[in-house]
N, C-alpha and C. Protein backbone atom coordinates (compact mmCIF):
# COMPACT_ATOMS: atom_id res chain seq x y z
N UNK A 1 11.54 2.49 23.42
CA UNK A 1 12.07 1.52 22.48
C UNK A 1 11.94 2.09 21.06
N UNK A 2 12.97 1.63 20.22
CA UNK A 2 13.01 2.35 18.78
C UNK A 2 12.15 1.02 18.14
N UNK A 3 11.36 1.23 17.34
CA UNK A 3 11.08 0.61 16.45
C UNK A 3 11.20 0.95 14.96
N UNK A 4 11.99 -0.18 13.87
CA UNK A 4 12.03 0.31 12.77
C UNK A 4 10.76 -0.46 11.82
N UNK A 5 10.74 0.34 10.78
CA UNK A 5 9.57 0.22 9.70
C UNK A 5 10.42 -0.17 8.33
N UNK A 6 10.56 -1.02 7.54
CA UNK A 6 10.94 -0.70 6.24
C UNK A 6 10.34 -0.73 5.55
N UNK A 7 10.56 -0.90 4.78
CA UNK A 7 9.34 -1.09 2.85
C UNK A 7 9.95 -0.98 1.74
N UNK A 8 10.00 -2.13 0.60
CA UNK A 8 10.72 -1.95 -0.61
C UNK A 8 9.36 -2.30 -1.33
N UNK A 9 8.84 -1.64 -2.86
CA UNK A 9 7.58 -1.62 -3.81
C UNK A 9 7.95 -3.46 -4.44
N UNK A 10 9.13 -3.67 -4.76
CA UNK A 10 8.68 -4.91 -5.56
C UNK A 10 9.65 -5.70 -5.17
N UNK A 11 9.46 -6.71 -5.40
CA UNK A 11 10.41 -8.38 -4.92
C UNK A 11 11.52 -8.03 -5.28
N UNK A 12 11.96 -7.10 -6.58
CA UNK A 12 13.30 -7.44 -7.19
C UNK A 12 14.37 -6.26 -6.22
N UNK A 13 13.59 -5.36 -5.42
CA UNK A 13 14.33 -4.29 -4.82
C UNK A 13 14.94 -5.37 -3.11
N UNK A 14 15.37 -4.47 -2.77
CA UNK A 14 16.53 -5.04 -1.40
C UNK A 14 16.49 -3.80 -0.71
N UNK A 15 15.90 -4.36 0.96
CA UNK A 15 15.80 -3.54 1.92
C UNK A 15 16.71 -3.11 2.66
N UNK A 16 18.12 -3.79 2.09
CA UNK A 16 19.42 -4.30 3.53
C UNK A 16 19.68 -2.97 3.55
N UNK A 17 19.77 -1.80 2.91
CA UNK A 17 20.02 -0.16 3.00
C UNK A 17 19.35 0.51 4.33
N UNK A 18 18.07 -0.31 4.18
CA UNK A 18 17.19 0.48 5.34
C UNK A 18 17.40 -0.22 6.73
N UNK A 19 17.74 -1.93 6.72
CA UNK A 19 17.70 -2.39 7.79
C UNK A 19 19.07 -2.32 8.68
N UNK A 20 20.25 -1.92 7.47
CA UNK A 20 21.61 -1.26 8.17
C UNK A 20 21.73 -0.25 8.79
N UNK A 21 20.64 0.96 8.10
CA UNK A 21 20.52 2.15 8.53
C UNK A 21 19.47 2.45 10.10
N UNK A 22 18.75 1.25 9.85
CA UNK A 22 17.59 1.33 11.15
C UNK A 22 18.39 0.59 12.30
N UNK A 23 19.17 -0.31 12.20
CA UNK A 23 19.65 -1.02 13.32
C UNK A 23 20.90 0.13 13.54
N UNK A 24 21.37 1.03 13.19
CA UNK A 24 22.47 1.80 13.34
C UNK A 24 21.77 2.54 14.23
N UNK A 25 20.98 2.92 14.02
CA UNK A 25 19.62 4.14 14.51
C UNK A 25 19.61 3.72 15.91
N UNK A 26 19.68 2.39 16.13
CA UNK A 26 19.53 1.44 17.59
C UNK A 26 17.66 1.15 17.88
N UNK A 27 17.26 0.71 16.44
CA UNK A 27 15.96 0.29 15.95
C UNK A 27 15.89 -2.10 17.05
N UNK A 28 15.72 -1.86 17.95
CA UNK A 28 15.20 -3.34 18.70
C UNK A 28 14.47 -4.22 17.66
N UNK A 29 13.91 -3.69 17.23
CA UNK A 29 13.05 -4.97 16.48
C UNK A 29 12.40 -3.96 14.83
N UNK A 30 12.63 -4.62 13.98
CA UNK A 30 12.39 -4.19 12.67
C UNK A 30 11.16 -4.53 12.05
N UNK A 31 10.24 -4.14 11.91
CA UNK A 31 9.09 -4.48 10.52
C UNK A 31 9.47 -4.36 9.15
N UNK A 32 9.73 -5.02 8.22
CA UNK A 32 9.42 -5.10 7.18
C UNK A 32 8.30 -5.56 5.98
N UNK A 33 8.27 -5.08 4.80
CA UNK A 33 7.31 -5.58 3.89
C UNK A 33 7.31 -5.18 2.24
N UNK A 34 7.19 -5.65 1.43
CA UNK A 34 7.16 -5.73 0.01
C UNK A 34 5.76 -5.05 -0.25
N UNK A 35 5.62 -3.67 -0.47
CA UNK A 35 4.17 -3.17 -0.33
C UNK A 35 4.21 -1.57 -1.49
N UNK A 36 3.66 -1.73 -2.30
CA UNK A 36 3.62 -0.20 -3.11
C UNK A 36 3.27 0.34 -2.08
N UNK A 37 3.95 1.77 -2.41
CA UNK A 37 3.85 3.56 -0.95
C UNK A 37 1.97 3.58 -0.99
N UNK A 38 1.33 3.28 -2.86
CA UNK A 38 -0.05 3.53 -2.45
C UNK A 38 -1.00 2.61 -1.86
N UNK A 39 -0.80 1.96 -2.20
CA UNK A 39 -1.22 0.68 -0.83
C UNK A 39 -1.46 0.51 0.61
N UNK A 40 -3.19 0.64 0.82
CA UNK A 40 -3.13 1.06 1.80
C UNK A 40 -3.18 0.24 2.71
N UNK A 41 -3.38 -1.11 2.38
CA UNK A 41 -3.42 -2.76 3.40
C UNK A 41 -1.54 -2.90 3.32
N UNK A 42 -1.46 -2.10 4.56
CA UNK A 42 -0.14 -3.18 5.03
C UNK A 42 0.27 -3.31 6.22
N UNK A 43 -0.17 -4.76 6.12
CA UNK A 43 -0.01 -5.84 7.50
C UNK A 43 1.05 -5.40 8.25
N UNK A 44 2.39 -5.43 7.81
CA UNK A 44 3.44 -4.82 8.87
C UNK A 44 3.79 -3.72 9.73
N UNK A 45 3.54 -2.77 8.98
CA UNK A 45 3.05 -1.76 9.31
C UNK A 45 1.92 -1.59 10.25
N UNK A 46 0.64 -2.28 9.88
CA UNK A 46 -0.40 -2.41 10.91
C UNK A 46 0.25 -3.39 12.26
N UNK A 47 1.46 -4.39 11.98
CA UNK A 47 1.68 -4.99 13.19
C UNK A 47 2.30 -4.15 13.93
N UNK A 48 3.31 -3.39 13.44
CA UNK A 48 4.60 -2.40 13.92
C UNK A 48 3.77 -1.39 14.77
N UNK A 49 2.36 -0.92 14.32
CA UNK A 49 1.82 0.07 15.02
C UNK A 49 0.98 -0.48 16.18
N UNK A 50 0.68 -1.74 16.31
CA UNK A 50 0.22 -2.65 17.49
C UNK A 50 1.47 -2.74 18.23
N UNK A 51 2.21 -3.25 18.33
CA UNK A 51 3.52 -3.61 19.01
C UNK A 51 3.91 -3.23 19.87
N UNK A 52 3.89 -1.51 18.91
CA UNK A 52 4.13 -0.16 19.59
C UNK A 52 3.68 -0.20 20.91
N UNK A 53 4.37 0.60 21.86
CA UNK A 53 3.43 0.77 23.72
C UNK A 53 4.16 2.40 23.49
N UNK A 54 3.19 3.19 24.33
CA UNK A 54 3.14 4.71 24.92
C UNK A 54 4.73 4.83 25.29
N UNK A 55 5.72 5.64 24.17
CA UNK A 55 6.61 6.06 24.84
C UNK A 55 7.73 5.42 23.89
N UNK A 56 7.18 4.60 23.10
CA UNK A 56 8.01 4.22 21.47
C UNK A 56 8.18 4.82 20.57
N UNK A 57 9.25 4.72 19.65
CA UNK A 57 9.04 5.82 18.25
C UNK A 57 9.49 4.79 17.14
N UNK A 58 8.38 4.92 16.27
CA UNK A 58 8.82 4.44 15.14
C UNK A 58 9.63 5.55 13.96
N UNK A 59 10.61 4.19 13.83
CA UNK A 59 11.53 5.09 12.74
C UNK A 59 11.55 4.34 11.20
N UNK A 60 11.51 5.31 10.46
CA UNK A 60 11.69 4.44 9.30
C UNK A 60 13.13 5.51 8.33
N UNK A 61 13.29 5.16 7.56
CA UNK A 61 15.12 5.24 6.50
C UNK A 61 14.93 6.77 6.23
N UNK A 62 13.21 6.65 5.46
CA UNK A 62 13.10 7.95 4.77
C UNK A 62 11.28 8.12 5.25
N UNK A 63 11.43 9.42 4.48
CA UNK A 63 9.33 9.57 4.98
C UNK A 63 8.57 8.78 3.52
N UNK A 64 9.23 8.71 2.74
CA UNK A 64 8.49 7.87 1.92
C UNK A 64 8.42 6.61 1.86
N UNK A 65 9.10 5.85 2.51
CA UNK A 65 9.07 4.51 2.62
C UNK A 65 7.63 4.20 3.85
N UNK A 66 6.87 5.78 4.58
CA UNK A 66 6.27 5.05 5.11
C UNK A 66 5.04 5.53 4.55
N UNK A 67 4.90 6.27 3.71
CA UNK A 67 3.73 6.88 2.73
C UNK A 67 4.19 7.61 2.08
N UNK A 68 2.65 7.48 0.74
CA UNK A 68 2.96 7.95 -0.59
C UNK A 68 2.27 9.46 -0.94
N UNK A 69 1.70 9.89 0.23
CA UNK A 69 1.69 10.92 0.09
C UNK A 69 1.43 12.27 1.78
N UNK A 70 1.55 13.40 1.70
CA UNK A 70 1.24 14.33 2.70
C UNK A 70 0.64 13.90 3.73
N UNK A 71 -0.85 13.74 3.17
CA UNK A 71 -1.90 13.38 4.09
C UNK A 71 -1.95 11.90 4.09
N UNK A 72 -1.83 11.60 3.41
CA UNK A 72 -1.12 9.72 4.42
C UNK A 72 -0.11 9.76 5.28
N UNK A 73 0.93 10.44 4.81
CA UNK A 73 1.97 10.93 6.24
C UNK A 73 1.69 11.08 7.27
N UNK A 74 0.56 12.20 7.03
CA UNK A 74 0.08 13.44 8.51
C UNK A 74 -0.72 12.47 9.38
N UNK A 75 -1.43 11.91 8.40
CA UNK A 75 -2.79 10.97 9.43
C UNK A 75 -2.24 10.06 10.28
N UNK A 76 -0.94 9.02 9.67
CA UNK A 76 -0.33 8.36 10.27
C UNK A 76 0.66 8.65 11.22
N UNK A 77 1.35 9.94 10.92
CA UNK A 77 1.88 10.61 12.33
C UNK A 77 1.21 11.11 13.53
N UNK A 78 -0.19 11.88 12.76
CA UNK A 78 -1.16 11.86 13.71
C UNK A 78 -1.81 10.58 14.83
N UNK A 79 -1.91 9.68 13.95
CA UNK A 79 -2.73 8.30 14.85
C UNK A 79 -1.37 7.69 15.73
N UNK A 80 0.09 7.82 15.39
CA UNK A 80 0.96 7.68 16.12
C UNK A 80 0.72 8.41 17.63
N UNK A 81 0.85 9.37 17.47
CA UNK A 81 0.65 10.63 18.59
C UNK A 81 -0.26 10.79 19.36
N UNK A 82 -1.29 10.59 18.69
CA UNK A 82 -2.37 9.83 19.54
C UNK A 82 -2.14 8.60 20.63
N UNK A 83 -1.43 8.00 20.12
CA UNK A 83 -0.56 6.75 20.84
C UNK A 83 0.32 7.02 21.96
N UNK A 84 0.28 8.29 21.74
CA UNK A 84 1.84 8.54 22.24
C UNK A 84 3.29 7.92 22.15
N UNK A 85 2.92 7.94 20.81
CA UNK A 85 3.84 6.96 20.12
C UNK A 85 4.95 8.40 19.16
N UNK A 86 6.08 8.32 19.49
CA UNK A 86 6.96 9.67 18.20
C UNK A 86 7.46 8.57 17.14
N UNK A 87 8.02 9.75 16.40
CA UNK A 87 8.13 9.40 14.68
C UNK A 87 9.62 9.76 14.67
N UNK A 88 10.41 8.51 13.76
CA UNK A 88 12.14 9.57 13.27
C UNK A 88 11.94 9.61 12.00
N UNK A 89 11.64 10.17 11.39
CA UNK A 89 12.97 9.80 9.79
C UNK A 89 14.40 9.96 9.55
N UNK A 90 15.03 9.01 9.43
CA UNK A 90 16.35 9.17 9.53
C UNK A 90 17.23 10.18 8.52
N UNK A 91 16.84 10.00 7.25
CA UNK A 91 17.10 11.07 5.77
C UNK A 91 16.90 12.22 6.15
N UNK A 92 15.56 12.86 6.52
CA UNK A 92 15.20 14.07 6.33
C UNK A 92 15.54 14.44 7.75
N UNK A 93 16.20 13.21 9.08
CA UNK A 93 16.19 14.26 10.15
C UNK A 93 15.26 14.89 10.85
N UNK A 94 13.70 14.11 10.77
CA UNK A 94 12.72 14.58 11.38
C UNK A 94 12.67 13.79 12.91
N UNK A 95 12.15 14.64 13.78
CA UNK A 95 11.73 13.52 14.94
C UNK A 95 10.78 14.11 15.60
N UNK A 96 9.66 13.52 16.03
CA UNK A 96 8.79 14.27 16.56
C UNK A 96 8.53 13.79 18.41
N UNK A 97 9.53 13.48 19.00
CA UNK A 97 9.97 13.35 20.11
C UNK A 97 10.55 14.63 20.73
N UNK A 98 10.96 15.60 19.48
CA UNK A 98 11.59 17.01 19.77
C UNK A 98 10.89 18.08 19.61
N UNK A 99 10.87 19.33 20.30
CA UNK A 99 10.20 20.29 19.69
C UNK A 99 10.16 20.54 18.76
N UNK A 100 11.09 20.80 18.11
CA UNK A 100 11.45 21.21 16.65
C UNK A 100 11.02 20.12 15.52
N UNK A 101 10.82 18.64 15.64
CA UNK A 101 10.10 17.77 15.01
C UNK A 101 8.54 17.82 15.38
N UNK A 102 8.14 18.47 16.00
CA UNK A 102 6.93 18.98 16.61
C UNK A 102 6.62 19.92 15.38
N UNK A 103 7.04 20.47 15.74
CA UNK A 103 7.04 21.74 14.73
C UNK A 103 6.88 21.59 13.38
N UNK A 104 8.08 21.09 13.05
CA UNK A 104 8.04 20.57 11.07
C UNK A 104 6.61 19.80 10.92
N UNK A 105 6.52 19.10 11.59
CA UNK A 105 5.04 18.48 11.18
C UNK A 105 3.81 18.93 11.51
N UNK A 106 3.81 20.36 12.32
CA UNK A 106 2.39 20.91 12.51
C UNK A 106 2.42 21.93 11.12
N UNK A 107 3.73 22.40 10.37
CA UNK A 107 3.56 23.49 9.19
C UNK A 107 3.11 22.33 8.40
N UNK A 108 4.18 20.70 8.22
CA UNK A 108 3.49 19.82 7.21
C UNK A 108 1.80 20.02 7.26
N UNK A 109 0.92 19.67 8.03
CA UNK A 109 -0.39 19.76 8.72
C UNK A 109 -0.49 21.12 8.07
N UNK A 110 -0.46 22.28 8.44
CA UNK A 110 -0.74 23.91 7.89
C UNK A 110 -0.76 23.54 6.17
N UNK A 111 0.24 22.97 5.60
CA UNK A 111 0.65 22.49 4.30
C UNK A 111 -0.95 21.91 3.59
N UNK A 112 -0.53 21.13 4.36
CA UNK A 112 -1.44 20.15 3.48
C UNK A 112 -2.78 20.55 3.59
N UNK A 113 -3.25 21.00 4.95
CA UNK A 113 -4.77 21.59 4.82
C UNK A 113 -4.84 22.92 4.36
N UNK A 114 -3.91 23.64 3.68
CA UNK A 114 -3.79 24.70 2.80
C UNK A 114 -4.15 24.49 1.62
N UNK A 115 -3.67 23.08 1.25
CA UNK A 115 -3.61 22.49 -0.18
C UNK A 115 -5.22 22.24 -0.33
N UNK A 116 -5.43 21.53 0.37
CA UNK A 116 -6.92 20.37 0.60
C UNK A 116 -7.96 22.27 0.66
N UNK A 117 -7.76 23.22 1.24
CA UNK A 117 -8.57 24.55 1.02
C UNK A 117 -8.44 24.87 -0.77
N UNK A 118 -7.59 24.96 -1.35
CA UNK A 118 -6.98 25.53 -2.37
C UNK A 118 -7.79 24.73 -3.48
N UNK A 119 -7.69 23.62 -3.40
CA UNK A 119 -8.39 22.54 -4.19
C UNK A 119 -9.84 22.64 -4.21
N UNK A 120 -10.35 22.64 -3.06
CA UNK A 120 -11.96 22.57 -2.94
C UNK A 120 -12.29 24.47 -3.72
N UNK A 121 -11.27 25.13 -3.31
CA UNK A 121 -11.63 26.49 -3.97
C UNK A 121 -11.69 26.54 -5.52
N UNK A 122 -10.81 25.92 -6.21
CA UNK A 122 -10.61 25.69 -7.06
C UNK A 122 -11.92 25.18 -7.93
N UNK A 123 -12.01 23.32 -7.42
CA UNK A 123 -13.14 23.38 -7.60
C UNK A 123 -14.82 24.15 -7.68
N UNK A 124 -14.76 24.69 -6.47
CA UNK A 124 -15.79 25.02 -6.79
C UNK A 124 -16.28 26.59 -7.77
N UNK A 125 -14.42 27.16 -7.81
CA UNK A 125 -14.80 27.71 -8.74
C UNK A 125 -15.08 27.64 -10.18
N UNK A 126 -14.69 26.27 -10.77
CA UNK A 126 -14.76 25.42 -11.58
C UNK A 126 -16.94 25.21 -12.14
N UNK A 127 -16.58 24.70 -11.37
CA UNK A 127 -18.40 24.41 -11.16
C UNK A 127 -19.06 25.57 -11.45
N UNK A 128 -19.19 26.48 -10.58
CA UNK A 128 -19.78 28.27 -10.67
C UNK A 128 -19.49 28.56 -12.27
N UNK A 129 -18.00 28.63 -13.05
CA UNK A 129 -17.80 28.58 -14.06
C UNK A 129 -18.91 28.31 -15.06
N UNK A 130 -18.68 26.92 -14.90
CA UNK A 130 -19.30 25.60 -15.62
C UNK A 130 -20.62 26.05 -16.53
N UNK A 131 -21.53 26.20 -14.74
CA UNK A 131 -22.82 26.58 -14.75
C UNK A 131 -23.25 27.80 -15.62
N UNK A 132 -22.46 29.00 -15.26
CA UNK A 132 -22.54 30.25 -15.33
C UNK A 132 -22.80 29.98 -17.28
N UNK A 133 -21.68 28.83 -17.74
CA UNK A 133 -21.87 28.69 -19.42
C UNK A 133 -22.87 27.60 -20.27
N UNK A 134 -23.53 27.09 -19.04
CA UNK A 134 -24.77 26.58 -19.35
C UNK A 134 -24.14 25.06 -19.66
N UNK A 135 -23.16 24.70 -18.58
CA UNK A 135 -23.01 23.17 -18.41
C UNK A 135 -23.15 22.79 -16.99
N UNK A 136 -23.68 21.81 -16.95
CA UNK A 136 -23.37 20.73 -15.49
C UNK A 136 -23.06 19.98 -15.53
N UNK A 137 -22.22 20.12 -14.46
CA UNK A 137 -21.32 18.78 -13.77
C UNK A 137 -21.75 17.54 -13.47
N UNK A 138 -20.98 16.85 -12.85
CA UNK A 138 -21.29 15.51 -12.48
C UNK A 138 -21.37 14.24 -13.64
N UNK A 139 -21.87 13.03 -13.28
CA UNK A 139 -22.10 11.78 -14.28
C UNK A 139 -23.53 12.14 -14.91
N UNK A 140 -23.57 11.78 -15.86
CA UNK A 140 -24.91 11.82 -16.77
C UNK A 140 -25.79 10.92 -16.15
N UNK A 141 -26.85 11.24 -15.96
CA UNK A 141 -27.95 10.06 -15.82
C UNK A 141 -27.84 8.56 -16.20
N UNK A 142 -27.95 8.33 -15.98
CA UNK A 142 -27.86 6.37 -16.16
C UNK A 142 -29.07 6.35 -17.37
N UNK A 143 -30.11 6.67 -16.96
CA UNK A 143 -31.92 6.38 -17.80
C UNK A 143 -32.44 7.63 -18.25
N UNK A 144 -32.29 7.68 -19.21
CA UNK A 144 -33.08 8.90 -19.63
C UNK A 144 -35.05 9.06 -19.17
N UNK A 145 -35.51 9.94 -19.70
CA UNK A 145 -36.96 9.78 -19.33
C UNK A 145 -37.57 8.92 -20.38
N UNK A 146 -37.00 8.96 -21.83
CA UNK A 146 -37.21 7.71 -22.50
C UNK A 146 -37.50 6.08 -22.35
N UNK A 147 -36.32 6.15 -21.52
CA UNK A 147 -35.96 5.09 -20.70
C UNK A 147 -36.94 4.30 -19.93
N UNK A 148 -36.83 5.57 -18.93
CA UNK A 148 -37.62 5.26 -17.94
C UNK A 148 -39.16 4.51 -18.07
N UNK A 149 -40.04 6.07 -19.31
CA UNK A 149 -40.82 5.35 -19.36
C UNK A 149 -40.99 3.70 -20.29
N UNK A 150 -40.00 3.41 -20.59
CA UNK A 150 -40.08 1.87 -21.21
C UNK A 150 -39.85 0.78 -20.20
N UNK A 151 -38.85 1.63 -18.76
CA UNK A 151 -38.86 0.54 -17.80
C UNK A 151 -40.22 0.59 -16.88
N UNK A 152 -41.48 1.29 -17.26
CA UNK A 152 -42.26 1.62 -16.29
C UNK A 152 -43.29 0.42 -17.46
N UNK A 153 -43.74 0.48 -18.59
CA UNK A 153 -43.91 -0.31 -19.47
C UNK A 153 -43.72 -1.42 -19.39
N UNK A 154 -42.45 -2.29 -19.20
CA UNK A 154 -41.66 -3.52 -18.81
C UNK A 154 -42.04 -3.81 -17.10
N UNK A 155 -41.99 -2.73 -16.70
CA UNK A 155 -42.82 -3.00 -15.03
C UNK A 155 -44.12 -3.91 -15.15
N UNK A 156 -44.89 -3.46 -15.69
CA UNK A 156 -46.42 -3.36 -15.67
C UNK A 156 -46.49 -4.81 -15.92
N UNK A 157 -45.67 -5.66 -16.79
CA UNK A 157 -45.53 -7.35 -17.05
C UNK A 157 -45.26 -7.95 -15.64
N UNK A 158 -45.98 -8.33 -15.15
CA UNK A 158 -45.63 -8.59 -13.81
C UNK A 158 -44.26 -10.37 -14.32
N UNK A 159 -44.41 -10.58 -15.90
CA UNK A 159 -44.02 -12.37 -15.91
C UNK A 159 -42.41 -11.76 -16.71
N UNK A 160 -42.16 -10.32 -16.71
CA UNK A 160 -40.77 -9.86 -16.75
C UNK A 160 -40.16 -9.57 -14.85
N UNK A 161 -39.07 -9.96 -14.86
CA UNK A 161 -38.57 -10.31 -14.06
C UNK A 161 -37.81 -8.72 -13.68
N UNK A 162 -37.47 -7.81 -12.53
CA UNK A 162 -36.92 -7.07 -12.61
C UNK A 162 -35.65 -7.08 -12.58
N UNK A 163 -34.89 -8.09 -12.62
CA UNK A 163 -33.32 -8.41 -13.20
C UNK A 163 -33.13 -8.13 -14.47
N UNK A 164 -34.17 -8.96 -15.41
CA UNK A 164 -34.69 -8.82 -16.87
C UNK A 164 -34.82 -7.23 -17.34
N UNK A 165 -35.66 -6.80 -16.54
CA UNK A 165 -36.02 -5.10 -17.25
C UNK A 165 -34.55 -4.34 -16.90
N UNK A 166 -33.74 -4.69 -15.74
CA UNK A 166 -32.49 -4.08 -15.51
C UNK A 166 -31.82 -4.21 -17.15
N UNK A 167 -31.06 -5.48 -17.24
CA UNK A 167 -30.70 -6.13 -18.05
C UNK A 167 -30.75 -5.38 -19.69
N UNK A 168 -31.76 -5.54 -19.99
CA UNK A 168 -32.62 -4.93 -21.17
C UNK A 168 -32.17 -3.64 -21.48
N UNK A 169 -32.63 -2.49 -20.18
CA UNK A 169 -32.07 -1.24 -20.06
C UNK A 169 -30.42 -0.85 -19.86
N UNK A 170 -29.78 -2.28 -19.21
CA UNK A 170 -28.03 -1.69 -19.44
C UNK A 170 -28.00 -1.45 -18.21
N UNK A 171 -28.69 -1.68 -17.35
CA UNK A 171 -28.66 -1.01 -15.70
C UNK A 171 -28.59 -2.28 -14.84
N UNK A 172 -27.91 -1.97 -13.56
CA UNK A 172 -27.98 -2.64 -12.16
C UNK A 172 -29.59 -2.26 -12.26
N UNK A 173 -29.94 -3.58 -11.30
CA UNK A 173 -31.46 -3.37 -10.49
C UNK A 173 -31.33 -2.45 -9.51
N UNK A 174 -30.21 -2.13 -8.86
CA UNK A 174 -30.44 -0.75 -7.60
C UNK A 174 -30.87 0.52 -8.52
N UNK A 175 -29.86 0.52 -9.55
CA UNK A 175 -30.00 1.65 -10.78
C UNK A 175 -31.91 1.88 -10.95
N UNK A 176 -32.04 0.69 -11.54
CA UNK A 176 -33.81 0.91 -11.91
C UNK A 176 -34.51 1.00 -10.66
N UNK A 177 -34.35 0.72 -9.07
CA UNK A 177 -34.99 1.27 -8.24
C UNK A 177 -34.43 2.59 -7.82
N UNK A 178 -33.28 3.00 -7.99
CA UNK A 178 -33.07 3.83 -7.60
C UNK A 178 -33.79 5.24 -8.95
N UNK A 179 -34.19 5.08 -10.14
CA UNK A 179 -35.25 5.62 -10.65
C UNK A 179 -36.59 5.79 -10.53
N UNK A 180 -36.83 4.67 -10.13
CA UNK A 180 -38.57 3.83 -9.71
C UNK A 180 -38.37 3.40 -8.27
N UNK A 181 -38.56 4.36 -7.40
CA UNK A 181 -38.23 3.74 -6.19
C UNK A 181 -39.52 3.28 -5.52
N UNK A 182 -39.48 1.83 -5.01
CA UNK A 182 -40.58 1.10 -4.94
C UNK A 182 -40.46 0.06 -5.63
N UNK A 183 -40.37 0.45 -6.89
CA UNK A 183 -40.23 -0.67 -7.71
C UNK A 183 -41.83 -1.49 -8.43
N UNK A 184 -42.49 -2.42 -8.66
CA UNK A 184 -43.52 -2.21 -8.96
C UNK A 184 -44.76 -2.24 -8.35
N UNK A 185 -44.75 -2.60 -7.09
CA UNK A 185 -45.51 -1.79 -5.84
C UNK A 185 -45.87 -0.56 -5.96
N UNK A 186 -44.63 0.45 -6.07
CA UNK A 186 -45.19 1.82 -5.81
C UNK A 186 -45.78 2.20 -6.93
N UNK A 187 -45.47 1.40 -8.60
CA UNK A 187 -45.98 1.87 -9.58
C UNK A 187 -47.58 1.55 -9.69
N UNK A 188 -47.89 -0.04 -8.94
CA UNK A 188 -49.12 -0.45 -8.60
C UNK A 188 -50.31 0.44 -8.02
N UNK A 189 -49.44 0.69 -7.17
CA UNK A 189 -50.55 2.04 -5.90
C UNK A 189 -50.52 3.50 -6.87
N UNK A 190 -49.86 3.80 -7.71
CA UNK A 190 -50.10 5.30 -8.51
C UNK A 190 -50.84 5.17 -9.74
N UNK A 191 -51.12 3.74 -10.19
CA UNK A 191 -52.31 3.51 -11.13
C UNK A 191 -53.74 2.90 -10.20
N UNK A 192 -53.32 2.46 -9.14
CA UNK A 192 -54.67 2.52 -7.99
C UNK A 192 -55.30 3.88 -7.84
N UNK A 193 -54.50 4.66 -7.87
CA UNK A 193 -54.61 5.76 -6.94
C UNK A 193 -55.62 7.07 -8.67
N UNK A 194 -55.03 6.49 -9.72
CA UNK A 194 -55.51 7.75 -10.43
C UNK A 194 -56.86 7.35 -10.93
């Protein structure tokens, strides 16, 4: 059974392009939905891929109407296939019911985890860089040691509240345990302890 997929980004656009083109296709039953490509909650789509049984292909107009990018493509052609479920695009002429649509989408796959290598290389030559000129990466500390010791200070009041010492300092309470872990227990037992 063909199943079609559509998708238009906003209320003011009109799908009838895709649902002329999918019922031409000889698409049985159509999904549609009003959903940006980056958007990754969409219900119809999630119904269209339930629906689906071993031996269906979903088709949609174009490959972008069913993601907004490569690896949203790939994953979702992938979890299709897994299904044993094939893919058309009608525009680009893909089908992965065929060898040759087999094919285009294992170089897409070569593609994209070429890219996803290239990037992390990139990065990390970035970083090595960085370092090498006497910077580091990442977010700055939340608390300085300044800080800290004023939230260790503000600890010691057992009638300050540790929402309060958060507060004060500009921080979530996970933030100040995640500095002081323990919280004022563990600070209790390391003035027991000296």
């Amino acid at each position: 059974m063909l199943v079609g997929y559509a998708r238009v980004s906003t209320q003011e656009q009109d799908a009838e392009l895709q649902r002329v083109s999918l019922r031409e296709a000889g698409c049985e039953k159509i999904f549609e939905e009003t959903a940006s490509g980056a958007q990754r909650d969409r219900p119809q789509l999630a119904a269209a891929l339930n629906y689906m049984r071993e031996g269906d292909t979903l088709v949609v107009w174009k490959l972008d109407r069913l993601a907004r990018s490569l690896k949203q493509l790939i994953e979702t052609v992938e979890r299709l296939d897994d299904s044993r479920v094939g893919f058309r695009s009608l525009t680009e002429n893909i089908d992965t019911t065929t060898p040759g649509g087999k094919l285009i989408f294992h170089i897409f796959g070569a593609l994209a985890e070429f890219e996803r290598s290239m990037i992390r290389e990139r990065t990390v030559a970035g970083l090595a860089a960085a370092r090498a000129q006497g910077r580091v990466g990442g977010r700055p500390k939340a608390l300085s040691q300044t800080d800290i010791k004023a939230a260790v200070a503000l600890m010691s009041d057992s009638s300050i509240s540790v929402s309060e010492i958060a507060r004060r300092m500009g921080v979530a309470p996970a933030t100040l345990y995640r500095h002081l872990p323990g919280g004022r227990s563990a600070l209790a037992a390391d003035t027991s302890d000296a």
